[in-house]
PDB file of N, CA and C in Angstrom:
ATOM      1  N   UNK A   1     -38.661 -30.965  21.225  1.00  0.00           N
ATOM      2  CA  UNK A   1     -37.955 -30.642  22.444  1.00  0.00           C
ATOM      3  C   UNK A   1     -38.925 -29.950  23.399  1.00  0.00           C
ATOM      4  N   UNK A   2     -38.805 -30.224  24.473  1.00  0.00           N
ATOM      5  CA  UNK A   2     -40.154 -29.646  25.924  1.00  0.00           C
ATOM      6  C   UNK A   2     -39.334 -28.363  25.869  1.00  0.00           C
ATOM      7  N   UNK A   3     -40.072 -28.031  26.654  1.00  0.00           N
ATOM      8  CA  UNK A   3     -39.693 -26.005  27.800  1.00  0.00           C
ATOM      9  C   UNK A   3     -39.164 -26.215  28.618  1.00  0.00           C
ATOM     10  N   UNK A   4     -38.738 -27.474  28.929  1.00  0.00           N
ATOM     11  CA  UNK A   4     -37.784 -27.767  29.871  1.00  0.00           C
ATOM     12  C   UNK A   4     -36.612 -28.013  29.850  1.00  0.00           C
ATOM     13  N   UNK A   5     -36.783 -29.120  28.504  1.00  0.00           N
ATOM     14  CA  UNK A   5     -35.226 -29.422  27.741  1.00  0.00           C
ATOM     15  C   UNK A   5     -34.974 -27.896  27.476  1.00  0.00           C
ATOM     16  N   UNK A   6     -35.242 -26.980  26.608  1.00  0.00           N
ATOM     17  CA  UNK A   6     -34.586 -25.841  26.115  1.00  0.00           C
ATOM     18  C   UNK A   6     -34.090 -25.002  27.018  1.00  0.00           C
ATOM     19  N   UNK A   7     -35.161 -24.704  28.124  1.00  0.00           N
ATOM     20  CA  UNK A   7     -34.267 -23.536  29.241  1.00  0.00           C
ATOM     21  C   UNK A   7     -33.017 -24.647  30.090  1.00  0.00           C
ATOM     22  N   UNK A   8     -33.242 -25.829  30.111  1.00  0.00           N
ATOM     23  CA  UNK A   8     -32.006 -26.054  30.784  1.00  0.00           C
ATOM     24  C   UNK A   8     -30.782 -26.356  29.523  1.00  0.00           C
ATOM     25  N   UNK A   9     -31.124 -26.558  28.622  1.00  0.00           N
ATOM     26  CA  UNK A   9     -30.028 -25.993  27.284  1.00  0.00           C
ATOM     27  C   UNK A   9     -29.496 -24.235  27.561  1.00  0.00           C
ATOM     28  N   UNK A  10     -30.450 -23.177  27.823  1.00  0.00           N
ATOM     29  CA  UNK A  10     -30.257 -22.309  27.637  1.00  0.00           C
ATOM     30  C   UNK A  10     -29.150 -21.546  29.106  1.00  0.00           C
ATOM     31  N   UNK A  11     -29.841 -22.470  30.225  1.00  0.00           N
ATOM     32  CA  UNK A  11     -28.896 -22.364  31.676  1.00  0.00           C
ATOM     33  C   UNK A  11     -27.440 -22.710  31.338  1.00  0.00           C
ATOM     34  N   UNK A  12     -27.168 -23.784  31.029  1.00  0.00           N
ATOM     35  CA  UNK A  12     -25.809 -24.648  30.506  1.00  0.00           C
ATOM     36  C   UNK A  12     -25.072 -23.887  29.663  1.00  0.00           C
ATOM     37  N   UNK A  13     -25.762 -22.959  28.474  1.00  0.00           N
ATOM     38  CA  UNK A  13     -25.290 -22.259  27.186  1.00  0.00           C
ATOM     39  C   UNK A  13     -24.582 -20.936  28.581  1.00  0.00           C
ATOM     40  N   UNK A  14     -25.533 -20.314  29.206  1.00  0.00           N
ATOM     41  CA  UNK A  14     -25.026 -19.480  30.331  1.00  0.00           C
ATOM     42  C   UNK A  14     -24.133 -19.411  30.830  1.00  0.00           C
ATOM     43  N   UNK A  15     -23.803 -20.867  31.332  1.00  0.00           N
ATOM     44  CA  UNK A  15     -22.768 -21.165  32.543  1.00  0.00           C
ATOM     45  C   UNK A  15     -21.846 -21.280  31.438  1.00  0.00           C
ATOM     46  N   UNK A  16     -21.530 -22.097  30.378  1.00  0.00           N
ATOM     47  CA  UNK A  16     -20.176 -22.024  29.652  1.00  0.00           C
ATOM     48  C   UNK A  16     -19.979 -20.744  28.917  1.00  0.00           C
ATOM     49  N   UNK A  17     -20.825 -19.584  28.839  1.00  0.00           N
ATOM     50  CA  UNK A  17     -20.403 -18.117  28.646  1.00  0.00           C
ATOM     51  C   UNK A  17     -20.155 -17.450  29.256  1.00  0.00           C
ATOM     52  N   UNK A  18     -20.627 -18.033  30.654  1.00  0.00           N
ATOM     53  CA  UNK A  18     -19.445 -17.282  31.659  1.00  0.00           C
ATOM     54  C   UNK A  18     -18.328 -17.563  32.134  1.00  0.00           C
ATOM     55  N   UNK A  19     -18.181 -19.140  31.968  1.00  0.00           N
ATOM     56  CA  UNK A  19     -16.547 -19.748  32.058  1.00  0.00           C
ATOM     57  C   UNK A  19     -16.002 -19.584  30.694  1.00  0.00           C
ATOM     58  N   UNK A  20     -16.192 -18.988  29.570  1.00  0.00           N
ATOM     59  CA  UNK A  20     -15.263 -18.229  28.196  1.00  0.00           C
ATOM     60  C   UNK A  20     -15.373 -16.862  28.922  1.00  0.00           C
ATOM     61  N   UNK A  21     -16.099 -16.215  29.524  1.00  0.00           N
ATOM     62  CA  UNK A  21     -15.705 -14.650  29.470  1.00  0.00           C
ATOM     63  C   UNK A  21     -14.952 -14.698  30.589  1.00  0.00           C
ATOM     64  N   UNK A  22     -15.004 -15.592  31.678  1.00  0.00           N
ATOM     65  CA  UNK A  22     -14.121 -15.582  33.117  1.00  0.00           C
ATOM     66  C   UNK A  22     -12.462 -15.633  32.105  1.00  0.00           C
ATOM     67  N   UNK A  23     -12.222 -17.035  31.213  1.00  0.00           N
ATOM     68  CA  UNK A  23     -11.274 -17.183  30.551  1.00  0.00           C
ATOM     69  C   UNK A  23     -10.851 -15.849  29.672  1.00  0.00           C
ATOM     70  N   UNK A  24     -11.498 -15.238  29.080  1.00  0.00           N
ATOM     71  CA  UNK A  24     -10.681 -14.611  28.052  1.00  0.00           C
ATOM     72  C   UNK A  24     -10.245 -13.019  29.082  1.00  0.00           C
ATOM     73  N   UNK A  25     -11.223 -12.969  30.007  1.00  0.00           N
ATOM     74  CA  UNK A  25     -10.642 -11.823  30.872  1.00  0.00           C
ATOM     75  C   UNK A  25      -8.749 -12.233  31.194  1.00  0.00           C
ATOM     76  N   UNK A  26      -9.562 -13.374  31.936  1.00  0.00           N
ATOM     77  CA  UNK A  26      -7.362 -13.760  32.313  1.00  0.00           C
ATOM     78  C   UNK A  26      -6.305 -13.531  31.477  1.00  0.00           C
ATOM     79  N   UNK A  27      -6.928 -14.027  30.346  1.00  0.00           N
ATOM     80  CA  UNK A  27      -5.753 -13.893  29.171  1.00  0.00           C
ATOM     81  C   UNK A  27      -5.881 -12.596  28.752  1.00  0.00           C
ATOM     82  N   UNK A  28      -6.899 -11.479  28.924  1.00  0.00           N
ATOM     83  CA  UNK A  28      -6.467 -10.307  28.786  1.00  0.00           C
ATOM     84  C   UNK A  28      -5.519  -9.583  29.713  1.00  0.00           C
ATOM     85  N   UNK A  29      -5.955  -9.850  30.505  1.00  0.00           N
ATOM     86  CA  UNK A  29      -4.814  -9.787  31.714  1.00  0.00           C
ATOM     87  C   UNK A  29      -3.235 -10.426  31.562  1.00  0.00           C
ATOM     88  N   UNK A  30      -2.904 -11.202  31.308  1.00  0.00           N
ATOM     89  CA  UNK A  30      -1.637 -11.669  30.848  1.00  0.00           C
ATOM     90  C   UNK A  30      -0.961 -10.987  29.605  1.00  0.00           C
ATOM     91  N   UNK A  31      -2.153 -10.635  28.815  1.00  0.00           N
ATOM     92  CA  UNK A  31      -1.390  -9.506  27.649  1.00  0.00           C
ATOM     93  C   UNK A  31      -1.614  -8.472  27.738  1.00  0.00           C
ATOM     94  N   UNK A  32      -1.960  -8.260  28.719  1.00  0.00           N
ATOM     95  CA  UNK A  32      -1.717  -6.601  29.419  1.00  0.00           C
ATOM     96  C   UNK A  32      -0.322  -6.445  29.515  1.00  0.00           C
ATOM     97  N   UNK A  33      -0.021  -8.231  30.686  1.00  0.00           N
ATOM     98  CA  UNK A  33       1.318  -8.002  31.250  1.00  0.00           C
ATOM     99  C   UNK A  33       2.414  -7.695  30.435  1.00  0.00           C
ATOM    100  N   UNK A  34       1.800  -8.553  29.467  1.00  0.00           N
ATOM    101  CA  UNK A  34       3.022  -9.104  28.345  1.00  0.00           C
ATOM    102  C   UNK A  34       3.291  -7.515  27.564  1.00  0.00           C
ATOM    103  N   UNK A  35       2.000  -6.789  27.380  1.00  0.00           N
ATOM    104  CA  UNK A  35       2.546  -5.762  26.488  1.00  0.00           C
ATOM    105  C   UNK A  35       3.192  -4.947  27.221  1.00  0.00           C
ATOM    106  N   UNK A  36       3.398  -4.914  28.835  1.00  0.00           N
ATOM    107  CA  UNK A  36       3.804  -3.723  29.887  1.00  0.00           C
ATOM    108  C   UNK A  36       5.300  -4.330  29.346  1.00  0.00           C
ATOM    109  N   UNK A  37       5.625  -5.688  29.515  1.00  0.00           N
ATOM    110  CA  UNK A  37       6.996  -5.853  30.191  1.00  0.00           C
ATOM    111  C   UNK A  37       7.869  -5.333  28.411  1.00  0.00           C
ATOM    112  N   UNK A  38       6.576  -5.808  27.240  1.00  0.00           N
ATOM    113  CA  UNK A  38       7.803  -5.602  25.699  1.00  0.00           C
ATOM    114  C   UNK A  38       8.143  -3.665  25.638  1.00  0.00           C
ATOM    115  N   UNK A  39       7.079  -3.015  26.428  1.00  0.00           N
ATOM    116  CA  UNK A  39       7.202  -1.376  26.347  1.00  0.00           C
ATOM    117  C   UNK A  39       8.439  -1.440  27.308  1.00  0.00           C
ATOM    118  N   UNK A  40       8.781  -1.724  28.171  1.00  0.00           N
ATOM    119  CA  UNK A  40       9.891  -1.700  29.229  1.00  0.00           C
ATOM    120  C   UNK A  40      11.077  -2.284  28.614  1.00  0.00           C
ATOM    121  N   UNK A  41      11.399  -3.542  27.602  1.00  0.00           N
ATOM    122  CA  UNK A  41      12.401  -3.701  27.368  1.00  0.00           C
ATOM    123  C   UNK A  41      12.489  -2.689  26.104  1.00  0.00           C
ATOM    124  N   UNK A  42      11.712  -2.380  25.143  1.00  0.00           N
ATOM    125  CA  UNK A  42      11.951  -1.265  24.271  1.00  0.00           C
ATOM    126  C   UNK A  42      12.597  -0.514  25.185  1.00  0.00           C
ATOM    127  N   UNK A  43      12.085   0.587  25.651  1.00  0.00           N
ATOM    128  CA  UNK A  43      12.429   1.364  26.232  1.00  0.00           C
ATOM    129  C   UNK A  43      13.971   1.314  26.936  1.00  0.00           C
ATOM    130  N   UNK A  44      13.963   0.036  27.397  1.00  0.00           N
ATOM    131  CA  UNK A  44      15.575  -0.368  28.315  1.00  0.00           C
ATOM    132  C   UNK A  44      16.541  -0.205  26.684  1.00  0.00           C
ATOM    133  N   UNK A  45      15.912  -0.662  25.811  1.00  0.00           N
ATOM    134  CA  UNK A  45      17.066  -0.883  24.408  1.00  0.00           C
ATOM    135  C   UNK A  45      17.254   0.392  23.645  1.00  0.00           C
ATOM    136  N   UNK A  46      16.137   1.523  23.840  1.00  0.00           N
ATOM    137  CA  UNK A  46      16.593   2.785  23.566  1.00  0.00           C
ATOM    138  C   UNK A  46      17.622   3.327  24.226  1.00  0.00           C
ATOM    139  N   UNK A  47      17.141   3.197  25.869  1.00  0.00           N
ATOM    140  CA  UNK A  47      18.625   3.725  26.316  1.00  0.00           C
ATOM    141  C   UNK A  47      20.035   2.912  26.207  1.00  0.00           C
ATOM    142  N   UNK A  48      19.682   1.840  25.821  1.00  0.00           N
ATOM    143  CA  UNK A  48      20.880   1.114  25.547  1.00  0.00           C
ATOM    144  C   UNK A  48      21.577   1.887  24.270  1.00  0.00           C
ATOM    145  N   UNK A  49      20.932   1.921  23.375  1.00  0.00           N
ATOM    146  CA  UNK A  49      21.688   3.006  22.159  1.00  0.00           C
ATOM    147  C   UNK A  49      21.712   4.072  22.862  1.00  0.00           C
ATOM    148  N   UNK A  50      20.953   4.747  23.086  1.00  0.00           N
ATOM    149  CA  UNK A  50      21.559   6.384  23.476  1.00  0.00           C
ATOM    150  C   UNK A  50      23.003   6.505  23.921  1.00  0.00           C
ATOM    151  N   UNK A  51      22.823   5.317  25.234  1.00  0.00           N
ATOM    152  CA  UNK A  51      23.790   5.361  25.733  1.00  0.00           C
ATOM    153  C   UNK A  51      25.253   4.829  25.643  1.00  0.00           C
ATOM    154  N   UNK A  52      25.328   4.285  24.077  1.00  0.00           N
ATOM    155  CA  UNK A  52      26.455   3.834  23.341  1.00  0.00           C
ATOM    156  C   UNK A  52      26.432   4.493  22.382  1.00  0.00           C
ATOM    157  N   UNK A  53      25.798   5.446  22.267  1.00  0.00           N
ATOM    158  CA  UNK A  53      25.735   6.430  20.724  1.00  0.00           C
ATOM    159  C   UNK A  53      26.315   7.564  21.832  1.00  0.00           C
ATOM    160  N   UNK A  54      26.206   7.691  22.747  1.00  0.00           N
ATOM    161  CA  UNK A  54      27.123   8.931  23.980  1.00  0.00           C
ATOM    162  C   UNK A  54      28.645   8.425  23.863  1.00  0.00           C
ATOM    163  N   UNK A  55      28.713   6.993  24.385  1.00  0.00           N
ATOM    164  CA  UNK A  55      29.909   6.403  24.594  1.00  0.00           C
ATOM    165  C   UNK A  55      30.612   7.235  23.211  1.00  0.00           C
ATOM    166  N   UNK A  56      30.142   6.429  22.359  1.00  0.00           N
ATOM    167  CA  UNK A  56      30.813   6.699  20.862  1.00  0.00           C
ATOM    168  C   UNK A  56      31.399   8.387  20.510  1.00  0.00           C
ATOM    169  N   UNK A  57      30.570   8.937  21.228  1.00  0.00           N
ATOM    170  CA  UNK A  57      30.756  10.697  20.754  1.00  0.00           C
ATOM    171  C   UNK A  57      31.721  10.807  21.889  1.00  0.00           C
ATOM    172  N   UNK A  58      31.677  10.630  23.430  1.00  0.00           N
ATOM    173  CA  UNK A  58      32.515  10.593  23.996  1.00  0.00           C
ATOM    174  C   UNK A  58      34.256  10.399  23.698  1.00  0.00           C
ATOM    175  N   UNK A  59      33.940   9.116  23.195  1.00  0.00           N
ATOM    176  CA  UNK A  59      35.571   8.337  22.476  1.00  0.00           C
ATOM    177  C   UNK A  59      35.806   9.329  21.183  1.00  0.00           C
ATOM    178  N   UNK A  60      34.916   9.648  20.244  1.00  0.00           N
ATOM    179  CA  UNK A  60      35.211  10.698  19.371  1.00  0.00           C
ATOM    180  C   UNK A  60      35.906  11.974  19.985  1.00  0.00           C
ATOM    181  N   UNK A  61      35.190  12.425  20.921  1.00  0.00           N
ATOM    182  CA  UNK A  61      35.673  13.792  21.335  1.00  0.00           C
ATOM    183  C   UNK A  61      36.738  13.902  22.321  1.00  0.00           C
ATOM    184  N   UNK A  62      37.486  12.612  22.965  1.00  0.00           N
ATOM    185  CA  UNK A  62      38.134  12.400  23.317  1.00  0.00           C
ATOM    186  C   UNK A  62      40.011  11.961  22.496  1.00  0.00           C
ATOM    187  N   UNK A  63      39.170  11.432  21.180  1.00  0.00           N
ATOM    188  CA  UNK A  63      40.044  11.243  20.364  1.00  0.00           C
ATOM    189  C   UNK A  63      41.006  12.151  19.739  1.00  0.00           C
ATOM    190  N   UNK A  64      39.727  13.387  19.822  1.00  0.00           N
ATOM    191  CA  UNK A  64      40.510  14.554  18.827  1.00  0.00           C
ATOM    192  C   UNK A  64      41.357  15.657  19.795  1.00  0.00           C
ATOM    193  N   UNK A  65      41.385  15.214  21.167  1.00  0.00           N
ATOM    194  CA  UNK A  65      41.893  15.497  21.979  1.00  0.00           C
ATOM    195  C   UNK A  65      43.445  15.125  22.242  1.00  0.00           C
ATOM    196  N   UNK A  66      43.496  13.751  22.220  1.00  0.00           N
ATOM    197  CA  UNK A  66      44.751  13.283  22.405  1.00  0.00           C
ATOM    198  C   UNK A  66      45.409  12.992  20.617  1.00  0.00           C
TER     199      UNK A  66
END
């Protein structure tokens, strides 16, 4: 193989390591998103119990009322 074939092997090896690192940035970026939006619905489903574990004590303490 010449010094010519190899550095333009080695240019080419370049350019497709920077179109995988351009790629895997994006997709880090998308599971950024992805992990923001699963912390937000956790979070929405905690208060969803809290706030039927209130209901519940509510109707309890209401119960022993009437």
């Amino acid at each position: 193989m010449k010094i010519n074939e190899i550095k333009e092997l080695v240019k080419k090896l370049e350019e497709k390591k920077n179109i995988i690192a351009k790629e895997r940035d994006e997709i880090r970026e998308v599971y950024d998103e992805l992990e923001n939006l699963l912390e937000s619905f956790d979070r929405g489903i905690d208060d969803l119990t809290d706030g039927m574990n209130l209901l519940d004590s509510g109707i309890c303490s209401l119960s022993e009322v009437v």
